[in-house]
Protein backbone atom coordinates (compact mmCIF):
# COMPACT_ATOMS: atom_id res chain seq x y z
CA UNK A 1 0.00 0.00 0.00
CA UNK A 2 2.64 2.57 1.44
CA UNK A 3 4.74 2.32 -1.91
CA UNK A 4 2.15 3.75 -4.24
CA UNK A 5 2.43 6.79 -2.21
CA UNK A 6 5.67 7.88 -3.63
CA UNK A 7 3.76 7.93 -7.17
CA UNK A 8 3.09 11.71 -7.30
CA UNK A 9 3.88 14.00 -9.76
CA UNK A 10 7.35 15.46 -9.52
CA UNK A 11 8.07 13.55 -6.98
CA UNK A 12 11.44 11.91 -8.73
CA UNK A 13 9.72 8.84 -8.54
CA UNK A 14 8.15 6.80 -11.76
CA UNK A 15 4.21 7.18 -12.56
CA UNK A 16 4.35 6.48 -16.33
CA UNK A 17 5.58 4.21 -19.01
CA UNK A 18 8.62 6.35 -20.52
CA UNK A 19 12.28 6.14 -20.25
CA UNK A 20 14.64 9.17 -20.53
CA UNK A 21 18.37 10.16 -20.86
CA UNK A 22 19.54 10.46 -16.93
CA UNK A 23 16.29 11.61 -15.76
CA UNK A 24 15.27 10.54 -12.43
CA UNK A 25 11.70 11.17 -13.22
CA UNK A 26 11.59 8.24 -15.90
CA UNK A 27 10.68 4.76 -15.21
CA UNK A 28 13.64 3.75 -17.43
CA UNK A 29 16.68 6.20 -16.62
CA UNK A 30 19.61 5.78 -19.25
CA UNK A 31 23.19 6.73 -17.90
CA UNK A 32 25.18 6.89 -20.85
CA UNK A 33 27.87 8.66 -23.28
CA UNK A 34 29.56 6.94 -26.31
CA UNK A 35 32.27 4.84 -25.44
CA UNK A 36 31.45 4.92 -21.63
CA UNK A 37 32.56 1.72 -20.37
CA UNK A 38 29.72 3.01 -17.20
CA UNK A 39 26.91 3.04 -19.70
CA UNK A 40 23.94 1.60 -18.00
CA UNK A 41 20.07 1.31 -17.28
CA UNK A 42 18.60 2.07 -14.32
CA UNK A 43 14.72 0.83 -13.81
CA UNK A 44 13.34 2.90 -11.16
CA UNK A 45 9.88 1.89 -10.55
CA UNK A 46 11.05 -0.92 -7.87
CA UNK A 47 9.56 -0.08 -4.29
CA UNK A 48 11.89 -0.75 -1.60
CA UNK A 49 8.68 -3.16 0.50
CA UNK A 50 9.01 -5.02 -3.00
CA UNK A 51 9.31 -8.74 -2.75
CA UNK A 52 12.71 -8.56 -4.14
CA UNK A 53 12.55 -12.28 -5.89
CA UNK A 54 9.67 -11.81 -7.76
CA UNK A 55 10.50 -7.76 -8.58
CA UNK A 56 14.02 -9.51 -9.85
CA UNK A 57 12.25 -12.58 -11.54
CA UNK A 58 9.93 -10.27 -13.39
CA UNK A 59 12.05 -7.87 -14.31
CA UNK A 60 14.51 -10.27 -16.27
CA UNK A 61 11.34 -11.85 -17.73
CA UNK A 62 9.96 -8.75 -18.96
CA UNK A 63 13.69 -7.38 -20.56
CA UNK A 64 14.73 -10.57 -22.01
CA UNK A 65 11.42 -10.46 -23.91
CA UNK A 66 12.23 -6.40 -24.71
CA UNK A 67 15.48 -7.86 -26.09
CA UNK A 68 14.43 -10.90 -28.13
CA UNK A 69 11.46 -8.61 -29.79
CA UNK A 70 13.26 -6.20 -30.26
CA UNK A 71 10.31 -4.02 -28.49
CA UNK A 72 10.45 -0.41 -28.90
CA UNK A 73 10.75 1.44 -25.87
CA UNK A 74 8.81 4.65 -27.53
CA UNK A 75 9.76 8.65 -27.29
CA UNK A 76 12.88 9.67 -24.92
CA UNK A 77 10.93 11.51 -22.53
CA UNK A 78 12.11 14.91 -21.38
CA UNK A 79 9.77 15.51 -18.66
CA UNK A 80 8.40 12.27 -18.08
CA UNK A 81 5.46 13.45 -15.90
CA UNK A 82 3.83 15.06 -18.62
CA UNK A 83 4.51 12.14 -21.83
CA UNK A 84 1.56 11.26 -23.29
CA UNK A 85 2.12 7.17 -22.34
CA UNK A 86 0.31 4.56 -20.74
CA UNK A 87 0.31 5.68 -16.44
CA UNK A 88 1.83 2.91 -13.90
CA UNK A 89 -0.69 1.50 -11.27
CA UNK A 90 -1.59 3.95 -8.81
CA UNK A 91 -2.25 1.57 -6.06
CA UNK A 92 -2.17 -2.07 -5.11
CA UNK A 93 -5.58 -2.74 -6.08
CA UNK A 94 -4.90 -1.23 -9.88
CA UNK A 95 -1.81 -3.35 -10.20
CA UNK A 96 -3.34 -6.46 -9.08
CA UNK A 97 -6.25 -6.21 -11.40
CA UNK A 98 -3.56 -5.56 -14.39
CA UNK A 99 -1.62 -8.35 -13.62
CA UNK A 100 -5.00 -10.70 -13.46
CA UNK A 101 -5.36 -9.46 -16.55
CA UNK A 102 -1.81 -9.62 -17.98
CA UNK A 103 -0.77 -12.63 -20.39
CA UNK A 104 2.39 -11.73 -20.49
CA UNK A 105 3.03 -13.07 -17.02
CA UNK A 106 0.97 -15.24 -17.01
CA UNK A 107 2.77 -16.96 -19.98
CA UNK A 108 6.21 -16.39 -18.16
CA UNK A 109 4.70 -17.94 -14.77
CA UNK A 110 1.94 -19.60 -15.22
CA UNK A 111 -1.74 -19.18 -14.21
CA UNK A 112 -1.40 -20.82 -10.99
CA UNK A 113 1.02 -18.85 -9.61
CA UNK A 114 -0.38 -15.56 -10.90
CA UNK A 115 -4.00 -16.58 -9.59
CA UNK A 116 -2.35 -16.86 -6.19
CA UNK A 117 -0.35 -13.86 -6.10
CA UNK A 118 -3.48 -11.67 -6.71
CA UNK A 119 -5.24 -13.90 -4.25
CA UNK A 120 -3.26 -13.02 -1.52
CA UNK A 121 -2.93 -9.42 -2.60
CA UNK A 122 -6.65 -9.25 -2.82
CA UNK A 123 -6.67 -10.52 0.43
CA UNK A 124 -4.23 -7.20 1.91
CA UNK A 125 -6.55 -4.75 -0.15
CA UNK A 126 -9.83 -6.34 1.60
CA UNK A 127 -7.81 -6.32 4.89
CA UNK A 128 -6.76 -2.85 4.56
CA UNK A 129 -10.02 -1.47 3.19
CA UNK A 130 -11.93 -2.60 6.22
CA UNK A 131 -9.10 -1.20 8.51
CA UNK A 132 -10.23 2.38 6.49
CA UNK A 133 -13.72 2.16 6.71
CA UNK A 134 -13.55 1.24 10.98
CA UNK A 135 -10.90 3.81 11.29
CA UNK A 136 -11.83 7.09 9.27
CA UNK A 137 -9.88 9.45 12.03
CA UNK A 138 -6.90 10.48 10.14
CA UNK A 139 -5.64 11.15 13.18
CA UNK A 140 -4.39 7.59 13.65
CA UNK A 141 -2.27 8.34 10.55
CA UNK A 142 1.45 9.67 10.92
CA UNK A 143 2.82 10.99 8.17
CA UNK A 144 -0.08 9.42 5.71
CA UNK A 145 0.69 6.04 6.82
CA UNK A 146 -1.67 3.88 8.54
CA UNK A 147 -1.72 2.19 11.91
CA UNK A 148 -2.63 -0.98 10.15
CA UNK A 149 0.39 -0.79 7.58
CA UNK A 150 2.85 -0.05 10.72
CA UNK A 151 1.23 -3.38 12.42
CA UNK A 152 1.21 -5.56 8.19
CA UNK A 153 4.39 -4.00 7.14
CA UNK A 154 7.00 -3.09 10.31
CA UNK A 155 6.06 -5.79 12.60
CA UNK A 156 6.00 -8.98 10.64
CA UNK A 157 9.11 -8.11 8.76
């Protein structure tokens, strides 16, 4: 939940589909100069609460497909905020309904494990959600995060 906060405009951190030339503001941040032996690519949209296995595991999926399709990556993207390309998932409840939805992953992972990843993240939505609706004092909330994600997030890990 807490990571989709960081998804603001201007905010140096990714909300869209575009890559740029050493722009912290793109999802896809390319460091590079000809003949610069440093040359490399940065994705930024990883969340640090990420699982980092499957963030890894689908990130290699998704770029060795990029590389064996040869896929276009679109426009560079000066100001990335304001590129007219498809917007990342605002929250965990957008993201799991794309990725229900996704065949790519579900080609690279299979439908069972895909329908149980958005089971359980289903589950943390619905968990949270009711948390909201019996706790609508924003009061209990420091610094925009909830009581309930201090107790999901902090505790169990």
């Amino acid at each position: 939940m807490n990571g989709y906060r960081r998804r603001r405009p201007y905010s140096l951190a990714p909300d869209r589909l575009a890559w740029g030339q050493d722009n912290r503001a793109a999802m896809m941040r390319v460091i590079s100069a000809p003949g610069d032996m440093a040359s490399h690519v940065e994705n930024r949209v990883g969340d640090s609460a990420a699982n980092p296995y499957l963030y890894i595991a689908a990130q290699a999926a998704a770029g060795l497909d990029g590389i064996l399709n040869r896929t276009d990556p679109g426009p560079l993207s000066d100001d990335p905020y304001n590129a007219d390309v498809p917007q990342l998932p605002a929250s965990l409840a957008e993201a799991i309904d794309t990725l229900e939805q996704d065949a790519f992953y579900r080609k690279a992972f299979g439908d069972g494990f895909i329908d149980y990843l958005v089971t359980m993240k289903r589950s943390e939505v619905t968990r949270y959600e009711a948390w909201v609706a019996e706790n609508p004092d924003e009061s209990t909330y420091v610094n925009g995060v909830t009581d309930w994600e201090h107790r999901e997030y902090f505790e169990l890990f």
